[in-house]
C-alpha atoms as a PDB file:
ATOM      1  CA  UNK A   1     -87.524   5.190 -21.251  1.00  0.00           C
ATOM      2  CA  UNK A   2     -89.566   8.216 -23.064  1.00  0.00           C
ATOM      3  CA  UNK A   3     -91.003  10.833 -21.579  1.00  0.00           C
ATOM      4  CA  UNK A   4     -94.853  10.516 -21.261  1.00  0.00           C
ATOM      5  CA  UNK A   5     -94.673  13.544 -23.188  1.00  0.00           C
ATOM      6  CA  UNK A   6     -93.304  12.349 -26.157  1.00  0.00           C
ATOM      7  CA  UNK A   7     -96.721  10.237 -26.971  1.00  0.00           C
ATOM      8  CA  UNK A   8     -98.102  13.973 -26.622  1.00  0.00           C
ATOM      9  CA  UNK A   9     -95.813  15.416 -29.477  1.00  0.00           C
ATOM     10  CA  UNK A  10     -95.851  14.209 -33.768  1.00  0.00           C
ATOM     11  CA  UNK A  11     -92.173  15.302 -33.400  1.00  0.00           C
ATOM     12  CA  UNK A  12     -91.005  13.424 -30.944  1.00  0.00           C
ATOM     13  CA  UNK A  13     -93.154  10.362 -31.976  1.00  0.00           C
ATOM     14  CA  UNK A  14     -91.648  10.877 -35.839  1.00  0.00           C
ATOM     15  CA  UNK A  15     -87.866  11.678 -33.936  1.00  0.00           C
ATOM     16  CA  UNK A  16     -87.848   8.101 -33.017  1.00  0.00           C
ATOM     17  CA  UNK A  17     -89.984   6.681 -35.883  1.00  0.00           C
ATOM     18  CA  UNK A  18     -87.501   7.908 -38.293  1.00  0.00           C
ATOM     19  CA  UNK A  19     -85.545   4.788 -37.583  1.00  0.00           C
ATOM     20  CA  UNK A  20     -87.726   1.694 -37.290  1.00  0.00           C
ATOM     21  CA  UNK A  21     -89.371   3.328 -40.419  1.00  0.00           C
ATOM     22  CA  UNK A  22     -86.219   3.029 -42.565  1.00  0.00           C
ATOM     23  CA  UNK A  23     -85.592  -0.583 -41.003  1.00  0.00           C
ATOM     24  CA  UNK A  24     -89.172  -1.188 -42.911  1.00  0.00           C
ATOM     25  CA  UNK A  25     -87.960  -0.427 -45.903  1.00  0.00           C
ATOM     26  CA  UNK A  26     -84.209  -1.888 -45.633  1.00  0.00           C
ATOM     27  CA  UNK A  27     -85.986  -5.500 -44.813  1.00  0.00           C
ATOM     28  CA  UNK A  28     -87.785  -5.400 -47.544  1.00  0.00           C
ATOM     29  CA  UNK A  29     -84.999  -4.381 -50.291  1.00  0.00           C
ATOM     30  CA  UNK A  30     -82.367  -6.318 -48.497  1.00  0.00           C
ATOM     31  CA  UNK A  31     -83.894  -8.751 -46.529  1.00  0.00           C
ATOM     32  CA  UNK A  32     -87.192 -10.085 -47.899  1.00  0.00           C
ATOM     33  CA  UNK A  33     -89.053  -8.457 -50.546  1.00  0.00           C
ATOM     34  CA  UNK A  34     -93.063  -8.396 -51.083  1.00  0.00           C
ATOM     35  CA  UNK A  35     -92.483 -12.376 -52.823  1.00  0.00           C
ATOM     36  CA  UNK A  36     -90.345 -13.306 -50.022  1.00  0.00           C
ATOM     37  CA  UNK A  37     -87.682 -13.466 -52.153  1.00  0.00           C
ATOM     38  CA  UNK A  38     -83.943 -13.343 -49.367  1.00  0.00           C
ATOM     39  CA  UNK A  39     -81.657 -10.616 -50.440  1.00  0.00           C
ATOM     40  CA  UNK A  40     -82.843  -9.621 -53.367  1.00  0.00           C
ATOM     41  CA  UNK A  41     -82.432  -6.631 -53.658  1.00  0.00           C
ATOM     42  CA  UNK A  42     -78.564  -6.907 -53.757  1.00  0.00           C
ATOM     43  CA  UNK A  43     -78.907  -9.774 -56.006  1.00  0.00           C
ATOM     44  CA  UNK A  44     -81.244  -6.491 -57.676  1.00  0.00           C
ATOM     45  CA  UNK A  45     -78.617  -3.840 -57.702  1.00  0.00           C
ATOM     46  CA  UNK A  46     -76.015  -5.891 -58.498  1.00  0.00           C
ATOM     47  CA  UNK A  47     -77.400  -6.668 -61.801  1.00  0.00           C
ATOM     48  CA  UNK A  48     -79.040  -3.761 -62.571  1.00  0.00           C
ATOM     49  CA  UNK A  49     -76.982  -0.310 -61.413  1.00  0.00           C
ATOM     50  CA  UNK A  50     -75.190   1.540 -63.999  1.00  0.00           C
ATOM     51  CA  UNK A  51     -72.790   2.673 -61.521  1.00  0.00           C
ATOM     52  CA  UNK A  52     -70.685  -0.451 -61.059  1.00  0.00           C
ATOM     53  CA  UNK A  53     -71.135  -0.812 -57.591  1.00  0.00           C
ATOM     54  CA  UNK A  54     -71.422  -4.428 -55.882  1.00  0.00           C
ATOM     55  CA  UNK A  55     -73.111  -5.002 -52.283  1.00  0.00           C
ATOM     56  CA  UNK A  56     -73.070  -8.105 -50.225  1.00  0.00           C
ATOM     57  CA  UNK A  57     -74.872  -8.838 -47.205  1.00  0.00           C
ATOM     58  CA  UNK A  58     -72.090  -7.904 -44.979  1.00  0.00           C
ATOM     59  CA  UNK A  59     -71.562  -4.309 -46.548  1.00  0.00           C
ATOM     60  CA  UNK A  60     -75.166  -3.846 -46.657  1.00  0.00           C
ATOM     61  CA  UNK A  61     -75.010  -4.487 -42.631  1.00  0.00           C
ATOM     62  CA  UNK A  62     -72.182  -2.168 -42.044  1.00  0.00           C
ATOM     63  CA  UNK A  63     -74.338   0.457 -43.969  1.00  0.00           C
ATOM     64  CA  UNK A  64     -77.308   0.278 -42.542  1.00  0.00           C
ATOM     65  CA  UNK A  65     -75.388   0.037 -38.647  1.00  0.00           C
ATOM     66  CA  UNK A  66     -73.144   3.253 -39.954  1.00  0.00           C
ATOM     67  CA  UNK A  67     -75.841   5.030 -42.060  1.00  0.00           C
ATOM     68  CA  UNK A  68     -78.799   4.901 -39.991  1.00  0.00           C
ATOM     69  CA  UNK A  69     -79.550   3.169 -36.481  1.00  0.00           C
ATOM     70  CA  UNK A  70     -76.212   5.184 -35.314  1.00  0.00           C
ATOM     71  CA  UNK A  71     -77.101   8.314 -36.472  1.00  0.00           C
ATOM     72  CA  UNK A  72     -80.927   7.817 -36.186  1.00  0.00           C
ATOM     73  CA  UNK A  73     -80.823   6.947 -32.816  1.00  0.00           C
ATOM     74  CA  UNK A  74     -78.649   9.545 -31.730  1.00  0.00           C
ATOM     75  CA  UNK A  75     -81.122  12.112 -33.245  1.00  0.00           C
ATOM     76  CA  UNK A  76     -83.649  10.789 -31.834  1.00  0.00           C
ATOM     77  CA  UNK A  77     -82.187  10.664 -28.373  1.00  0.00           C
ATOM     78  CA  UNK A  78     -81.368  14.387 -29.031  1.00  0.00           C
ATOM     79  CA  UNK A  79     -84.558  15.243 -29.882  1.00  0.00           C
ATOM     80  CA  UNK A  80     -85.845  13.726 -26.452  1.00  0.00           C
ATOM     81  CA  UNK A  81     -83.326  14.623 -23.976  1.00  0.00           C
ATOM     82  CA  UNK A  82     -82.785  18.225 -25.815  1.00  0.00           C
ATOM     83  CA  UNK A  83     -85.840  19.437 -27.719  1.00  0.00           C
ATOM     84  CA  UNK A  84     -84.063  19.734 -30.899  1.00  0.00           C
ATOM     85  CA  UNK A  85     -85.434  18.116 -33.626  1.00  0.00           C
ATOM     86  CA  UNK A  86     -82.819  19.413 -36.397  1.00  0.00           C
ATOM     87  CA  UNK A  87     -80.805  16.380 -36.584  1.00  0.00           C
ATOM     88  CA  UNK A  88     -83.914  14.551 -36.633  1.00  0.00           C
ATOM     89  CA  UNK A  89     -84.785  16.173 -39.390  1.00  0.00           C
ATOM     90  CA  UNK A  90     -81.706  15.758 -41.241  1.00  0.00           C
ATOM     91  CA  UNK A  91     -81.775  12.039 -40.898  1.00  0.00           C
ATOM     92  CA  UNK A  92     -85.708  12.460 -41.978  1.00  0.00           C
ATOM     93  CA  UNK A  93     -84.003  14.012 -45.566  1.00  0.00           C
ATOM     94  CA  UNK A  94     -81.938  11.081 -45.381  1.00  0.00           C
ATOM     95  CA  UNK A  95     -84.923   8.308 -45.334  1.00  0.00           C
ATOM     96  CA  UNK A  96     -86.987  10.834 -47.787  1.00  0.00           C
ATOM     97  CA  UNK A  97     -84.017  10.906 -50.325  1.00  0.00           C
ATOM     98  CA  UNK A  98     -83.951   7.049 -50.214  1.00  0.00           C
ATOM     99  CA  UNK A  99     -87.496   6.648 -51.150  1.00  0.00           C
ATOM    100  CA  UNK A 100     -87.474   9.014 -53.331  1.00  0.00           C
ATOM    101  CA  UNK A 101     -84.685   6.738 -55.283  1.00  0.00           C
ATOM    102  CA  UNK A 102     -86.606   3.891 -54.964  1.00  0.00           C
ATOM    103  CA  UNK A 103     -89.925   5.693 -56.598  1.00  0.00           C
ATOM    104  CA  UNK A 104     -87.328   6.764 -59.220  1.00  0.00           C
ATOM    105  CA  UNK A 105     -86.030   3.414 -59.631  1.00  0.00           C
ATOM    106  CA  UNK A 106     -89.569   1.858 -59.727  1.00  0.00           C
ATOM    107  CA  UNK A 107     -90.630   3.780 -62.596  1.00  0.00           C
ATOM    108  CA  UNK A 108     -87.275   3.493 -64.647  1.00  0.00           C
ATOM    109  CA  UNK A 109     -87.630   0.020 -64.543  1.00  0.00           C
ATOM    110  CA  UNK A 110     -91.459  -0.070 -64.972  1.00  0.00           C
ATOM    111  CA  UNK A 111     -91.605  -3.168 -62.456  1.00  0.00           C
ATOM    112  CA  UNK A 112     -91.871  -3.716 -59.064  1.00  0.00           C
ATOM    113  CA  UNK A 113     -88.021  -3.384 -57.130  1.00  0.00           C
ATOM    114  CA  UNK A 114     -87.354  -4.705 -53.812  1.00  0.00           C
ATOM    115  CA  UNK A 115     -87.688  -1.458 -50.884  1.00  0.00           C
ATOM    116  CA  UNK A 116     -90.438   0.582 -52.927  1.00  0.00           C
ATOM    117  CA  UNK A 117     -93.665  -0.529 -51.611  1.00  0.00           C
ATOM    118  CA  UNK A 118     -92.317   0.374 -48.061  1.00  0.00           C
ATOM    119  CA  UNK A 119     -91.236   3.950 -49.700  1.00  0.00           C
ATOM    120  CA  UNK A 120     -94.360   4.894 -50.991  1.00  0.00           C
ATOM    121  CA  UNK A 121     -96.494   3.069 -47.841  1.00  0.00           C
ATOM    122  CA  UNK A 122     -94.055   4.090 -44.806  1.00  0.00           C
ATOM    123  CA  UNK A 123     -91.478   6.733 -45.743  1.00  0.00           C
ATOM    124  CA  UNK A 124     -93.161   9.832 -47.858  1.00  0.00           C
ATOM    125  CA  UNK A 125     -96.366   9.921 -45.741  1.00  0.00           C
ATOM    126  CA  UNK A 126     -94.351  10.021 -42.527  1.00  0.00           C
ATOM    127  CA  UNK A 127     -91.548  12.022 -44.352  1.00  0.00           C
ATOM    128  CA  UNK A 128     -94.493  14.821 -45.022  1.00  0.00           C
ATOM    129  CA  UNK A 129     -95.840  14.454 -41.765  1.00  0.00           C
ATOM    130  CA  UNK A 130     -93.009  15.284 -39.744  1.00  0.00           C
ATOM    131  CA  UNK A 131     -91.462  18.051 -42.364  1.00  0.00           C
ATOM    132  CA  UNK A 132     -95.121  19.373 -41.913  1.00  0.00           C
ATOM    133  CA  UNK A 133     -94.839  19.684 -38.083  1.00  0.00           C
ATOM    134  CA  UNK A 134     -91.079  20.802 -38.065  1.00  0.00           C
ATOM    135  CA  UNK A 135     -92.082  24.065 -40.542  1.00  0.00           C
ATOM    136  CA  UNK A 136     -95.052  25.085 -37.982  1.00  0.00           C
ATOM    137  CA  UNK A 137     -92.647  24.247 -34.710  1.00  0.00           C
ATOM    138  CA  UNK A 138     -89.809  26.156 -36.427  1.00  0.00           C
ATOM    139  CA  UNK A 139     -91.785  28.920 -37.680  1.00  0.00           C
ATOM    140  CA  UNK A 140     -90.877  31.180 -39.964  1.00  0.00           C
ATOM    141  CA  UNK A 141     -87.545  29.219 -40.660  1.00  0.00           C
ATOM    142  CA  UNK A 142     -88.878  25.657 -40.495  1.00  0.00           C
ATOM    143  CA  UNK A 143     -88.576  25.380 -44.378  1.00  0.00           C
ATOM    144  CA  UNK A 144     -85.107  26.440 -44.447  1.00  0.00           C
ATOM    145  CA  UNK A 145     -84.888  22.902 -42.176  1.00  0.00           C
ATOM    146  CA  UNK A 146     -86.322  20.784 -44.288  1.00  0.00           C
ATOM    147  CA  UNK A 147     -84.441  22.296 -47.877  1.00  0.00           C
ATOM    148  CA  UNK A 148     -81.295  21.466 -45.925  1.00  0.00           C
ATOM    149  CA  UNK A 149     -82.384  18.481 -44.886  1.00  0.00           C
ATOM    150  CA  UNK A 150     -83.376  17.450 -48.282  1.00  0.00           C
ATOM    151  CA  UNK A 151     -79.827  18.715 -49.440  1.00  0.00           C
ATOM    152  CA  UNK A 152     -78.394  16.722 -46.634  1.00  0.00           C
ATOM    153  CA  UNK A 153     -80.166  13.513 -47.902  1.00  0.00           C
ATOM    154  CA  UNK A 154     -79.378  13.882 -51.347  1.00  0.00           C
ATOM    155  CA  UNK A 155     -75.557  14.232 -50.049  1.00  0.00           C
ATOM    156  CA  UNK A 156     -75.250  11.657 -47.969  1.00  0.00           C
ATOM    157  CA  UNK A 157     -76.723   9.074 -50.685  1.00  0.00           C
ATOM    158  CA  UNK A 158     -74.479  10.472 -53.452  1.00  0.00           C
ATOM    159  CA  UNK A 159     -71.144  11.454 -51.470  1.00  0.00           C
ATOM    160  CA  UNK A 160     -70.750   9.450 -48.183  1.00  0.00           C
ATOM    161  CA  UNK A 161     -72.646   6.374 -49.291  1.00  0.00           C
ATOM    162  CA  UNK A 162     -71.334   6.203 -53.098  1.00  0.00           C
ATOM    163  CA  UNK A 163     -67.768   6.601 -52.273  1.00  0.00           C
ATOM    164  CA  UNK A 164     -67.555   4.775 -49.526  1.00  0.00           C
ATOM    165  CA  UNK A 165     -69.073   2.043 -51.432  1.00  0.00           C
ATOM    166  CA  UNK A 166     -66.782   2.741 -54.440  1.00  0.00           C
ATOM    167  CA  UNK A 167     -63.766   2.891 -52.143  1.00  0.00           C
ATOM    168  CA  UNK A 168     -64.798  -0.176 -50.441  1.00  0.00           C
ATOM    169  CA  UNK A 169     -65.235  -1.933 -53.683  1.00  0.00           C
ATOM    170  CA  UNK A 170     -61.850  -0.642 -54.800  1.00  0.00           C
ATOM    171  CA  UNK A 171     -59.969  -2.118 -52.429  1.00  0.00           C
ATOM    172  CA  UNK A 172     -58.765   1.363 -50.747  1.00  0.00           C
ATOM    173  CA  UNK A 173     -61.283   1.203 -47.569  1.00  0.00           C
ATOM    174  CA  UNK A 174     -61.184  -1.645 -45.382  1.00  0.00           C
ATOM    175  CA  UNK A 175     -65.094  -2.627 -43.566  1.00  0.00           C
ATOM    176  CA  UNK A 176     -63.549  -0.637 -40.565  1.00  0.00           C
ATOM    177  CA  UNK A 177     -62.680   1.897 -42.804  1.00  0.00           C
ATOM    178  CA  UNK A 178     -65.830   1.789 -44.663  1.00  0.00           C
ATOM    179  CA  UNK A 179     -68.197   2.288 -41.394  1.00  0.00           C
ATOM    180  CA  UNK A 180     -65.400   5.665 -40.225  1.00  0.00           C
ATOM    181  CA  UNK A 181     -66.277   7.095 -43.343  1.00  0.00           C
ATOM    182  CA  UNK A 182     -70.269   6.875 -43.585  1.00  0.00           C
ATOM    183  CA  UNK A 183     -69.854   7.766 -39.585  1.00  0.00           C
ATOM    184  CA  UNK A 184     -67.686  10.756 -40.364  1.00  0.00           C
ATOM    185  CA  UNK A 185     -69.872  11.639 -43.200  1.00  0.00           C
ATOM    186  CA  UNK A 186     -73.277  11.325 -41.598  1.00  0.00           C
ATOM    187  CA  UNK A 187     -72.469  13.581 -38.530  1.00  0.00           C
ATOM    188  CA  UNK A 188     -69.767  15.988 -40.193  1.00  0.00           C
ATOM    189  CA  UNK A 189     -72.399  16.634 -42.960  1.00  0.00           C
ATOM    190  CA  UNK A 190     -75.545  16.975 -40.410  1.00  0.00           C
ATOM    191  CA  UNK A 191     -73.096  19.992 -38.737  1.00  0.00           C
ATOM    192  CA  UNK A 192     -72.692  21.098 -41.480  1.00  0.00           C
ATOM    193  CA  UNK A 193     -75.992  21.308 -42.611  1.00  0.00           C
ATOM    194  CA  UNK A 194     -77.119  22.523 -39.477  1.00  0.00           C
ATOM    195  CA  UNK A 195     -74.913  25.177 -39.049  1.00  0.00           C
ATOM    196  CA  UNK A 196     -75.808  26.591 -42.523  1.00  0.00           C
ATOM    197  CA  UNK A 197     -79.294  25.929 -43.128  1.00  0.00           C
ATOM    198  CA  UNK A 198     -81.048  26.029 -39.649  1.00  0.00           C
ATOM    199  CA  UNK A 199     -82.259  28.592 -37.173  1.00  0.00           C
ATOM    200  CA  UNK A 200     -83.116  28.439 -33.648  1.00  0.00           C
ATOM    201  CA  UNK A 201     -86.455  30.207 -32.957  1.00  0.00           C
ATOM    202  CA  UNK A 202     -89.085  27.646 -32.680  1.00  0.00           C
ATOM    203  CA  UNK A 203     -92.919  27.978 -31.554  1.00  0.00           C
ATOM    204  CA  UNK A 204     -94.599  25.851 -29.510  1.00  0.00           C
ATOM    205  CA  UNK A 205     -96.919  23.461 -30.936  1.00  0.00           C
END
């Protein structure tokens, strides 16, 4: 149950949006896309990324479970029960970075690609809104946040998520594996980055 003060704070509200807001985009590049075309955006990447990586439905699942609702929620139950809204934020770089790659993507390919639409709609506005409200709450460190969120996001898409797909791939990470790995990645690298990049005065908004 939130706190009737969460309706009261953008933070909070974004803290928890954070997560159905990536779930936007995820159904639409692996679930159905704006022609209601099923999993095409595997079908997509698959075909299409220079990288020689190859998803399936059930690897896409054990992402998205190990990427993002763990982590996401768990920030967003920190941010609630704690007041903290660094993790939140780091999971915030995390969506930002993805759409980001998807905007990328969509002009690469001069077409439309499954998981944009909800990028550009969803995730950047809500992305700038919350970074916006973090920098005044965290004042004068809030940017620090977000450049190590950012750094964070980039990270996690290009180290934790690559490899682990790569491994996975491979043949040298088993599914079980696969999920300890973005786990371990996701929360060892938020630490990280908030150890580093974060500070801890904060002004009320």
């Amino acid at each position: 149950m939130l706190r009737s003060s969460t309706l009261h704070s953008p933070l909070l509200i974004l803290s928890w949006g954070a997560l159905p807001c990536h779930a936007l985009v995820q159904c639409e590049e692996h679930g159905y896309d704006l022609h209601m075309r099923r999993f095409w955006g595997i079908k997509h990447f698959n075909d299409a990324s220079p990288l020689g990586l190859s998803l399936t439905p059930r690897l896409i699942t054990v992402v998205n479970l190990a990427m993002f609702w763990v982590p996401f929620l768990a920030a967003a139950i920190r941010a609630e029960t704690g007041g903290d809204y660094k993790p939140a934020a780091m999971c915030w770089g995390v969506a930002v970075c993805n759409a980001v790659g998807h905007v990328l993507w969509l002009l690469a390919l001069g077409k439309y690609t499954p998981g944009a639409f909800m990028s550009v709609a969803v995730t950047l506005p809500l992305g700038w809104c919350f970074f916006k409200a973090l920098i005044k709450h965290y004042s004068p460190v809030g940017w620090r946040i977000v450049v190590s969120s950012l750094i964070f996001g980039s990270f996690a898409h290009l180290f934790v998520l690559f490899f682990a797909i790569k491994l996975y791939n491979a043949g040298y990470l088993s599914i079980i594996g696969t999920t300890a790995w973005i786990i371990g990645g996701m929360f060892g690298g938020m630490w990280a980055g908030l150890r580093r990049g974060t500070g801890t005065r904060k002004v009320k908004v």
